[in-house]
Structures are given as C-alpha cells and as structure tokens.
PDB file of N, CA and C in Angstrom:
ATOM      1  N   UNK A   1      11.823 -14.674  11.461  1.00  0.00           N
ATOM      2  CA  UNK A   1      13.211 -14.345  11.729  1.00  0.00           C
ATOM      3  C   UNK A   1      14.109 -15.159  10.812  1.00  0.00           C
ATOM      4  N   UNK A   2      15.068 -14.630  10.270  1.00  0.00           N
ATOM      5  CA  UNK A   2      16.046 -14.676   9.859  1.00  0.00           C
ATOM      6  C   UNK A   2      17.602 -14.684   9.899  1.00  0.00           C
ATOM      7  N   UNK A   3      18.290 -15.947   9.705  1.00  0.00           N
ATOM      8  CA  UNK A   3      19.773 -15.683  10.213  1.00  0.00           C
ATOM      9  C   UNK A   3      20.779 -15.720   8.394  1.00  0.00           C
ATOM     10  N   UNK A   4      21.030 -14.387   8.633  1.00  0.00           N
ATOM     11  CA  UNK A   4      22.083 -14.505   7.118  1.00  0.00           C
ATOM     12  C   UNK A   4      23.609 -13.758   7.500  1.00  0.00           C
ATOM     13  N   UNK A   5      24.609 -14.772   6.969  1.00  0.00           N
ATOM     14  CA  UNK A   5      25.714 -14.725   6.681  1.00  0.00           C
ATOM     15  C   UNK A   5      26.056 -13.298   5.935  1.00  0.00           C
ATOM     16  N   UNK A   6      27.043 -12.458   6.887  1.00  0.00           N
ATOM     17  CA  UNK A   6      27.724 -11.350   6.102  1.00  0.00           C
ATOM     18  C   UNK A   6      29.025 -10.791   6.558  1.00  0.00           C
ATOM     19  N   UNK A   7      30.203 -10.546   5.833  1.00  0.00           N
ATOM     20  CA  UNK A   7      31.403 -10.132   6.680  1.00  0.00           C
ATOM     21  C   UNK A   7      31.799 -10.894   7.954  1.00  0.00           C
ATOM     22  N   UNK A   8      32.305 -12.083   7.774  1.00  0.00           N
ATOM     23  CA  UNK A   8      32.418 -12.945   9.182  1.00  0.00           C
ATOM     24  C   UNK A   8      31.486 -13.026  10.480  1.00  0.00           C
ATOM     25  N   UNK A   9      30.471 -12.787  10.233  1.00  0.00           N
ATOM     26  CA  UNK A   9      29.964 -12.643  11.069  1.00  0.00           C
ATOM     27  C   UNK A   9      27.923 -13.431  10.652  1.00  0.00           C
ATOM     28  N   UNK A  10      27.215 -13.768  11.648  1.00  0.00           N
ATOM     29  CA  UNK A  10      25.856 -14.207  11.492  1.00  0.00           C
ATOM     30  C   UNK A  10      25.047 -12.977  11.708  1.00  0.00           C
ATOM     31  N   UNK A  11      24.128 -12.635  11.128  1.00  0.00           N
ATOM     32  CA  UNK A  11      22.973 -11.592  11.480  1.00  0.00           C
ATOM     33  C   UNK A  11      21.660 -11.854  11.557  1.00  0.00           C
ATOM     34  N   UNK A  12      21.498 -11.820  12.935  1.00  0.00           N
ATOM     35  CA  UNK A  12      19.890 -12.731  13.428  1.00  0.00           C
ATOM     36  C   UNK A  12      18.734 -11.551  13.144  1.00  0.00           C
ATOM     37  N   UNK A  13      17.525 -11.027  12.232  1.00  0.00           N
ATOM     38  CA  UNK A  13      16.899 -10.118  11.679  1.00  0.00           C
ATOM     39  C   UNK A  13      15.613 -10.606  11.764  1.00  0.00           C
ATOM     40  N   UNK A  14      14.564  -9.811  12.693  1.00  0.00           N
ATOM     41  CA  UNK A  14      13.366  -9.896  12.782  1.00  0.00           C
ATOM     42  C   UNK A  14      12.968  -8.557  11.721  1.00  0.00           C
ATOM     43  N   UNK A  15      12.389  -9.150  10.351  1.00  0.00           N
ATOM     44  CA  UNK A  15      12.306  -8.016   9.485  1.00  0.00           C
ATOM     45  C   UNK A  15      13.656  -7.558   9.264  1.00  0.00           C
ATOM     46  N   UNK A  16      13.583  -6.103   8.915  1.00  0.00           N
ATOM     47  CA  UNK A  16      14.462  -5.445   8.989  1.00  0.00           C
ATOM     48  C   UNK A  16      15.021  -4.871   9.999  1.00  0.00           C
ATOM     49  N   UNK A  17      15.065  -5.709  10.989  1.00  0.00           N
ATOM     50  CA  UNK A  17      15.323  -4.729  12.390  1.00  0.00           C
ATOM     51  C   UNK A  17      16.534  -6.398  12.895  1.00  0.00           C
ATOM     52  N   UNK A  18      18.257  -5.555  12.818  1.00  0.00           N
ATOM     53  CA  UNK A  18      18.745  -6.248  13.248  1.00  0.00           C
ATOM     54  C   UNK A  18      18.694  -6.743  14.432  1.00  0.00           C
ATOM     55  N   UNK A  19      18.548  -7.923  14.930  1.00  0.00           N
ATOM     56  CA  UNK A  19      18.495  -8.140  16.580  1.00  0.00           C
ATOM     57  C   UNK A  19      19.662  -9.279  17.605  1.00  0.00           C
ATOM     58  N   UNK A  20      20.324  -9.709  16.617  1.00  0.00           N
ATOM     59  CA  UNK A  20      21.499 -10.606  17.032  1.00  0.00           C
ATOM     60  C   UNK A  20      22.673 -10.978  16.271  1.00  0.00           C
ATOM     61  N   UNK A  21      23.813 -11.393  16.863  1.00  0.00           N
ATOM     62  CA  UNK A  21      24.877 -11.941  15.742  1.00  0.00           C
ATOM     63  C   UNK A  21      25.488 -12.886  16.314  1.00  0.00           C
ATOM     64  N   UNK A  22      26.405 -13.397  15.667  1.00  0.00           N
ATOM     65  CA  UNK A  22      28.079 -14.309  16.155  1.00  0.00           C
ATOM     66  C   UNK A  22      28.517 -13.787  15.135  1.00  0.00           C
ATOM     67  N   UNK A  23      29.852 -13.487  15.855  1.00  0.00           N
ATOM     68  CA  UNK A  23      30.699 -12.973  14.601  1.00  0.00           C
ATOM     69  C   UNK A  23      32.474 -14.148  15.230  1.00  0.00           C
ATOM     70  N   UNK A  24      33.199 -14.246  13.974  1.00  0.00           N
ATOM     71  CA  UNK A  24      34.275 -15.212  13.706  1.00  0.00           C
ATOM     72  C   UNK A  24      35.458 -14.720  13.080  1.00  0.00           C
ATOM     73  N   UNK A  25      36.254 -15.078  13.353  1.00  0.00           N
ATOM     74  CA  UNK A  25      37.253 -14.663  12.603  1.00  0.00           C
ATOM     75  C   UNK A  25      37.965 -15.750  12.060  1.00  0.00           C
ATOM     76  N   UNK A  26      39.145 -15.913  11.540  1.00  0.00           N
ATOM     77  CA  UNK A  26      40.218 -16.809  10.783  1.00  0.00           C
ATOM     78  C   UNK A  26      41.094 -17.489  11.727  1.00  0.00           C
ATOM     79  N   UNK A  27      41.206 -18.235  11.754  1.00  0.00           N
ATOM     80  CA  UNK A  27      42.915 -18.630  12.791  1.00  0.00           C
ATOM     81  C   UNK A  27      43.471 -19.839  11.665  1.00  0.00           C
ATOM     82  N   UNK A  28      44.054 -18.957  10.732  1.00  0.00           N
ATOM     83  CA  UNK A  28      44.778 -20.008   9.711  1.00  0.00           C
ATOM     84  C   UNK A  28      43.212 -20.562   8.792  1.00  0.00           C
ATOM     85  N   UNK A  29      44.376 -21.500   7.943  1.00  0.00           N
ATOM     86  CA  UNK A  29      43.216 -22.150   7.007  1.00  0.00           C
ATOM     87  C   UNK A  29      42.515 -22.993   7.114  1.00  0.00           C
ATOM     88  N   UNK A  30      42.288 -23.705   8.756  1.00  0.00           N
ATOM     89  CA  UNK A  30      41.547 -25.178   8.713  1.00  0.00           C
ATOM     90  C   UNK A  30      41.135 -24.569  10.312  1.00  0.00           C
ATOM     91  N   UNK A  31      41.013 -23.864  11.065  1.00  0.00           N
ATOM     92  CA  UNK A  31      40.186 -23.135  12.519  1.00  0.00           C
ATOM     93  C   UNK A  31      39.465 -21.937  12.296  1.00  0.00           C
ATOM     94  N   UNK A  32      38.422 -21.491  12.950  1.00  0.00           N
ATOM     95  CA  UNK A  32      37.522 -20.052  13.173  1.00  0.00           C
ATOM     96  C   UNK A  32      37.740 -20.140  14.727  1.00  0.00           C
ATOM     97  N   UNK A  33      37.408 -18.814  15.291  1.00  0.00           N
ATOM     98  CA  UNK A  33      37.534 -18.465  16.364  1.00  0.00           C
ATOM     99  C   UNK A  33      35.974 -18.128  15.973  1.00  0.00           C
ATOM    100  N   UNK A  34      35.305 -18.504  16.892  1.00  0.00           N
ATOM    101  CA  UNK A  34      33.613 -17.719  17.736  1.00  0.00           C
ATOM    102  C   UNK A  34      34.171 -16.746  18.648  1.00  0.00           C
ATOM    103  N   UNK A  35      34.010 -15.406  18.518  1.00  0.00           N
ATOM    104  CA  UNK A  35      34.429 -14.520  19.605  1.00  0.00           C
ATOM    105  C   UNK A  35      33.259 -13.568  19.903  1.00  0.00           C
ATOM    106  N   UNK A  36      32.033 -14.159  19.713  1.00  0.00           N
ATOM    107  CA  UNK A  36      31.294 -12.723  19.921  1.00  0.00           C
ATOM    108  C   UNK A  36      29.930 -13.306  19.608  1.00  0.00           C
ATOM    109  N   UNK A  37      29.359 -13.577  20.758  1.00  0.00           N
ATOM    110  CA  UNK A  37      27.994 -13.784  20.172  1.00  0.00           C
ATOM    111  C   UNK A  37      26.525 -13.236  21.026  1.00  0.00           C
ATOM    112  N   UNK A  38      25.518 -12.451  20.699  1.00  0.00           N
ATOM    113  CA  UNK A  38      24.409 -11.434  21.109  1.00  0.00           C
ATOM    114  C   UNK A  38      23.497 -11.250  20.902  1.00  0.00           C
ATOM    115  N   UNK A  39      22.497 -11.568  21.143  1.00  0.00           N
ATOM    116  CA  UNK A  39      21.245 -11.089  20.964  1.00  0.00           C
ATOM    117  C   UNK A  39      20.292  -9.928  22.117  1.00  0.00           C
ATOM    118  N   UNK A  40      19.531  -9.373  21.603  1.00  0.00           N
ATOM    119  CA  UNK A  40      18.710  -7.995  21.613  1.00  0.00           C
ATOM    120  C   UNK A  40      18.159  -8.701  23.060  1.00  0.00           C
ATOM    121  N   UNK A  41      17.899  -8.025  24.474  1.00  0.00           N
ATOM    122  CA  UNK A  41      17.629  -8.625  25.490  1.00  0.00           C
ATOM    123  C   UNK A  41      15.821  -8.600  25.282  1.00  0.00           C
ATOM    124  N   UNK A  42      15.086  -8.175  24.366  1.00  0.00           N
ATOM    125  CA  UNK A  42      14.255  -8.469  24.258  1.00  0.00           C
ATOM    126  C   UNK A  42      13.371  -9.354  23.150  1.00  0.00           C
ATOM    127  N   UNK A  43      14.594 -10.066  22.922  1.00  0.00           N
ATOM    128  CA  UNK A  43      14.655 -11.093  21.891  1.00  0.00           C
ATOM    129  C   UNK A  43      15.148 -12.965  23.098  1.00  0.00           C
ATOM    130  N   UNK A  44      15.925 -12.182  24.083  1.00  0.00           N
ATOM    131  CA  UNK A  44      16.089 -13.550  24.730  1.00  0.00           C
ATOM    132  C   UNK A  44      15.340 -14.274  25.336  1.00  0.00           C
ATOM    133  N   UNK A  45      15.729 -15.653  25.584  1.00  0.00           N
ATOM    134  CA  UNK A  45      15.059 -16.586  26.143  1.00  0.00           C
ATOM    135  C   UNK A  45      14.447 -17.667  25.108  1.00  0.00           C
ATOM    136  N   UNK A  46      14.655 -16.968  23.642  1.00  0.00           N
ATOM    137  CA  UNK A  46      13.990 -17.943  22.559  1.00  0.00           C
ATOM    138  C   UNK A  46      14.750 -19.058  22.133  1.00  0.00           C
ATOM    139  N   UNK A  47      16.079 -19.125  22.585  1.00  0.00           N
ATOM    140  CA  UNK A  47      17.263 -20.178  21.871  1.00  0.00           C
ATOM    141  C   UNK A  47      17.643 -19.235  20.680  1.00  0.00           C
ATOM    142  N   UNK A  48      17.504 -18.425  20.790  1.00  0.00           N
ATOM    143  CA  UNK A  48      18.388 -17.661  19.480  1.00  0.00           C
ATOM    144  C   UNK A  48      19.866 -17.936  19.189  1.00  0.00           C
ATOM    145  N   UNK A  49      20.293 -17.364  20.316  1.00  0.00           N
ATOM    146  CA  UNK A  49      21.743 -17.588  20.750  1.00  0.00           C
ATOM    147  C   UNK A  49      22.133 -18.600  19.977  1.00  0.00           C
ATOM    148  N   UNK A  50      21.598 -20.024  20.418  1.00  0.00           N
ATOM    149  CA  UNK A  50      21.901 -21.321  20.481  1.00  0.00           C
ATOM    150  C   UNK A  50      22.073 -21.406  18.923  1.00  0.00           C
ATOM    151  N   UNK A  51      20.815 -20.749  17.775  1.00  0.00           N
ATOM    152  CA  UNK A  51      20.534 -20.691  16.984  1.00  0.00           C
ATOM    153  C   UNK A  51      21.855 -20.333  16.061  1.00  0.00           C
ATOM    154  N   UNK A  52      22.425 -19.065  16.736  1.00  0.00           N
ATOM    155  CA  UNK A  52      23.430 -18.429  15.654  1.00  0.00           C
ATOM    156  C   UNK A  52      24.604 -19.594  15.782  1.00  0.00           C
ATOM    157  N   UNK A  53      24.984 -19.986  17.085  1.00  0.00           N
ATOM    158  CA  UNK A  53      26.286 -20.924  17.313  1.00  0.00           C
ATOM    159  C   UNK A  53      26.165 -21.969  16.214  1.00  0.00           C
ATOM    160  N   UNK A  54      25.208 -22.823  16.570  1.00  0.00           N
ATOM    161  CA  UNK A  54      25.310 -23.757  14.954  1.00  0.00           C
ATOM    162  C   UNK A  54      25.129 -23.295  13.947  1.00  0.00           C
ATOM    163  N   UNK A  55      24.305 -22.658  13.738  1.00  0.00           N
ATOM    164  CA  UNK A  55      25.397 -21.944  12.415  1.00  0.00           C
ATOM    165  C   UNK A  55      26.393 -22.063  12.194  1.00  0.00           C
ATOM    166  N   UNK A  56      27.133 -21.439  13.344  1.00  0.00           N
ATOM    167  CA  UNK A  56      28.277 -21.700  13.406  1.00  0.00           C
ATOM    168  C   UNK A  56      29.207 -22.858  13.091  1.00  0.00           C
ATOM    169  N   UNK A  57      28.384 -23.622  13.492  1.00  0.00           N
ATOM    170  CA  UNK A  57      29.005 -25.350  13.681  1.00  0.00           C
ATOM    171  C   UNK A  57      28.801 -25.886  12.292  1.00  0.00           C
ATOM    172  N   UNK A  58      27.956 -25.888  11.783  1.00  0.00           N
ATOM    173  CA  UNK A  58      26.792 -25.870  10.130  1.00  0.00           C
ATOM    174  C   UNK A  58      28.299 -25.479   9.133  1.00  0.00           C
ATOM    175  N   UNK A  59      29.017 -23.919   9.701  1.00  0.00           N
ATOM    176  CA  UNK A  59      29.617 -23.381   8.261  1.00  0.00           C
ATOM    177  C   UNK A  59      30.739 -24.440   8.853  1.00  0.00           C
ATOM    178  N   UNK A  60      31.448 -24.426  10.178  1.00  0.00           N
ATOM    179  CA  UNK A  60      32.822 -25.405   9.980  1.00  0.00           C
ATOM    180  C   UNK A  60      32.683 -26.451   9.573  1.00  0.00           C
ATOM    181  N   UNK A  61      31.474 -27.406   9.912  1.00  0.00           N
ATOM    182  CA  UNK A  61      31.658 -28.807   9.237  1.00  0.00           C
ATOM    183  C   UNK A  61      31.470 -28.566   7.563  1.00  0.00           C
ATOM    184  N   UNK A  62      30.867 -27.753   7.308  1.00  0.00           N
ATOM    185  CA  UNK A  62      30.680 -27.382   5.117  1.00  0.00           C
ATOM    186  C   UNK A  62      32.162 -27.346   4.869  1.00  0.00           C
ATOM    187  N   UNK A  63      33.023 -26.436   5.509  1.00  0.00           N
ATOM    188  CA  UNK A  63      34.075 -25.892   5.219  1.00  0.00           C
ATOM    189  C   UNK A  63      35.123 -26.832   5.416  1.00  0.00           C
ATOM    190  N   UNK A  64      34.838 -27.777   6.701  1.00  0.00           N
ATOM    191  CA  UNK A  64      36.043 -28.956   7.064  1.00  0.00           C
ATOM    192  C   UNK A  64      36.852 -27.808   7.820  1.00  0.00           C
ATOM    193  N   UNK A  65      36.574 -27.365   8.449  1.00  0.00           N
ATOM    194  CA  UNK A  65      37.359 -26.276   9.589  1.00  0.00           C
ATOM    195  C   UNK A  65      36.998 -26.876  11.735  1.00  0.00           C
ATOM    196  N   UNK A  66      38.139 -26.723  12.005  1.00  0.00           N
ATOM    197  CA  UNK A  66      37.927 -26.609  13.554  1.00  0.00           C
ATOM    198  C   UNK A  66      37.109 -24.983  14.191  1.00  0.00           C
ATOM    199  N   UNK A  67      36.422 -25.130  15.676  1.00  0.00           N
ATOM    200  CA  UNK A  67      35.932 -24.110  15.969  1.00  0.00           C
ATOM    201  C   UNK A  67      36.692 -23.932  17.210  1.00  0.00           C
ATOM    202  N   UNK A  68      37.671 -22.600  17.669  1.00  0.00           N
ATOM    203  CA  UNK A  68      38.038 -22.513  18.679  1.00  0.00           C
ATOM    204  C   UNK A  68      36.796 -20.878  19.522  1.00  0.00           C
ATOM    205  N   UNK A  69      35.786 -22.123  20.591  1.00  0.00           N
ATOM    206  CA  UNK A  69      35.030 -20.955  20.926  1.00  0.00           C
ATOM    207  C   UNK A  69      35.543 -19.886  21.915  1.00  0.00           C
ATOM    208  N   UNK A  70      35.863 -18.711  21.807  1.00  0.00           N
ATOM    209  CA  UNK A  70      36.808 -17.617  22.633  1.00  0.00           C
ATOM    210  C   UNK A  70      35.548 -16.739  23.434  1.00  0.00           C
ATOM    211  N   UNK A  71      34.070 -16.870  22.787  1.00  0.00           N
ATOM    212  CA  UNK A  71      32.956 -16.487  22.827  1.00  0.00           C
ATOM    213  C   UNK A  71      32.549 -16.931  24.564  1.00  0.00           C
ATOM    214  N   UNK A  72      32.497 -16.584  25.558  1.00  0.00           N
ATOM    215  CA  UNK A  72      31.772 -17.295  26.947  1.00  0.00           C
ATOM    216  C   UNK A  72      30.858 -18.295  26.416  1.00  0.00           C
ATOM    217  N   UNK A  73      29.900 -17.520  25.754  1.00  0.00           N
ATOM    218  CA  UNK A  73      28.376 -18.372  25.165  1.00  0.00           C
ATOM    219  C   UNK A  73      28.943 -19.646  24.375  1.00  0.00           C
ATOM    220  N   UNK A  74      29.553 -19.318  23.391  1.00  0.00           N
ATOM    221  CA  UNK A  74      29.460 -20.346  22.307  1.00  0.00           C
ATOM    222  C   UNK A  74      30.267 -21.588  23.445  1.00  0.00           C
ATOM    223  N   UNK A  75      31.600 -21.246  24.067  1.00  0.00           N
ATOM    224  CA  UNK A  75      32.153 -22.522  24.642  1.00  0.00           C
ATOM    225  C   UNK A  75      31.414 -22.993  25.753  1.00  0.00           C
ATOM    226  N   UNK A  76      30.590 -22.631  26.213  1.00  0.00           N
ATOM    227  CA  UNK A  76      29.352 -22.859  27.158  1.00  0.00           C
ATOM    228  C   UNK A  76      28.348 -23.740  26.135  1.00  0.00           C
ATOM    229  N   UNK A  77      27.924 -23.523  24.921  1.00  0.00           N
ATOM    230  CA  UNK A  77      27.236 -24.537  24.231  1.00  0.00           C
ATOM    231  C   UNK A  77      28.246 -25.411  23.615  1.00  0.00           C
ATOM    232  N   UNK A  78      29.509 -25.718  23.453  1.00  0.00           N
ATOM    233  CA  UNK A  78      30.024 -26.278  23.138  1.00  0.00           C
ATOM    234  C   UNK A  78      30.528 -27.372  24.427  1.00  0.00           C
ATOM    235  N   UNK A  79      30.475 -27.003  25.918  1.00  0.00           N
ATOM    236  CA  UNK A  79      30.755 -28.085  26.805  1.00  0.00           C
ATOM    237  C   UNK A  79      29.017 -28.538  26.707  1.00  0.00           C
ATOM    238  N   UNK A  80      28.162 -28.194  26.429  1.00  0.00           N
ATOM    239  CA  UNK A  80      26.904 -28.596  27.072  1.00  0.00           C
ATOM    240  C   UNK A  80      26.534 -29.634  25.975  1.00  0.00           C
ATOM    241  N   UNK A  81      27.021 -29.038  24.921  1.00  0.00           N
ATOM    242  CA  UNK A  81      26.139 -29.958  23.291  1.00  0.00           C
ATOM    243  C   UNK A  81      27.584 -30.911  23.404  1.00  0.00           C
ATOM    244  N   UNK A  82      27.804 -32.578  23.082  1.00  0.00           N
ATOM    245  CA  UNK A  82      28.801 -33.364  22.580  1.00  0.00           C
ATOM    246  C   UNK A  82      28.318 -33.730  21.160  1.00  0.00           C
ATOM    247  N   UNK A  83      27.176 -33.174  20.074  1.00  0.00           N
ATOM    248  CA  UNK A  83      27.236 -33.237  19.169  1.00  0.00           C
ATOM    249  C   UNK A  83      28.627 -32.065  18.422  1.00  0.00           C
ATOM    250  N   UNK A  84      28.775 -31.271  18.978  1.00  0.00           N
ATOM    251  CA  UNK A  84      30.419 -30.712  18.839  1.00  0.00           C
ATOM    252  C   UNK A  84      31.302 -30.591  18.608  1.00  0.00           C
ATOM    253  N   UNK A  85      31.394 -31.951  19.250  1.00  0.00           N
ATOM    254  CA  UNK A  85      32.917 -32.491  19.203  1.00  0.00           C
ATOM    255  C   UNK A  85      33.615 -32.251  18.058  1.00  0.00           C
ATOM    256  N   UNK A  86      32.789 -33.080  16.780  1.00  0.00           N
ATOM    257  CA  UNK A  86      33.817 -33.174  15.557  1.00  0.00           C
ATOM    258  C   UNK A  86      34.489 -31.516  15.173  1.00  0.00           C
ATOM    259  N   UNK A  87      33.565 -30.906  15.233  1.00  0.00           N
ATOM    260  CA  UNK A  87      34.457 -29.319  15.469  1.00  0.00           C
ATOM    261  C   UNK A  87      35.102 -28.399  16.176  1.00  0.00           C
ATOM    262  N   UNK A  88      34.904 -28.991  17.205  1.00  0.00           N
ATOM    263  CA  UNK A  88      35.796 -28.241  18.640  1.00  0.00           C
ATOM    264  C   UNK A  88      37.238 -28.542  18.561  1.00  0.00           C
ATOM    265  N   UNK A  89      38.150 -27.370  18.431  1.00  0.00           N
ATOM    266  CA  UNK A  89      38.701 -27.451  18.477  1.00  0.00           C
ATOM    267  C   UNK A  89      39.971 -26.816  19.996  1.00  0.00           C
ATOM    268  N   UNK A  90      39.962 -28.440  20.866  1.00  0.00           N
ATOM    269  CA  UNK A  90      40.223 -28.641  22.145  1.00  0.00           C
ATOM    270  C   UNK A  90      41.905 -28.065  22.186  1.00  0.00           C
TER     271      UNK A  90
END
C-alpha cells in the first residue's frame, strides 16, 4: 500500500485500487483545514486512517503551516496524539 499526494488531497492505494483519502484545503497562507478523511470499510482496523492524518501533519510541519482539523477523525487524533501540538491549530 501506498499513500500519494494529489489535488489537496492524500490517496491511500492498494495497487491500483483506490481505498482511502484525507483531503485539505487552504485557510490563508500559513493554516490547512483536514476536512475529510476515509478509508474502504474493508480496509479498516489497520491504522490507515491514522496513517493518512500524519501525512497530514508530515506536509504542515515541511510547509511551516498550522492544521485546523474540521475532519471528526483527524481532531479525534489530534486530542489523542500531543505529538501535534506544534501544528494544531487551537
């Protein structure tokens, strides 16, 4: 499996068979919004999920950006993980 970056968004790919994402948008030049994050229900239970969010976390700290998670999931790993912090944007 595979997670690659395309159009704001993460694409989690067993083969060629898409099976998950997070997708983000802009809020200005220094925040992303997490609004959307999914995986294939017969893909869950592996930490996938967990998988795409840092990513998530991975591109804001490269970028020097805050993360405002709007996502249920992602701000649910964002109260649970305090490695976070430096990107949460509270």
């Amino acid at each position: 499996m595979e997670i690659l970056e395309e159009n704001a968004r993460f694409v989690l790919k067993d083969g060629d068979k898409e099976i998950g994402e997070m997708t983000w948008s802009k809020a200005g030049e220094t925040r992303m919004i997490i609004d959307h994050t999914f995986v294939d229900p017969a893909y869950r239970g592996q930490g996938l999920a967990e998988k795409l969010v840092a990513k998530g976390v991975e591109k804001a700290r490269k970028e020097q950006k805050k993360i405002i998670p709007l996502c249920p999931f992602a701000k649910k790993e964002f109260e649970r993980k305090p490695e976070y912090a430096d990107v949460w944007n509270q």
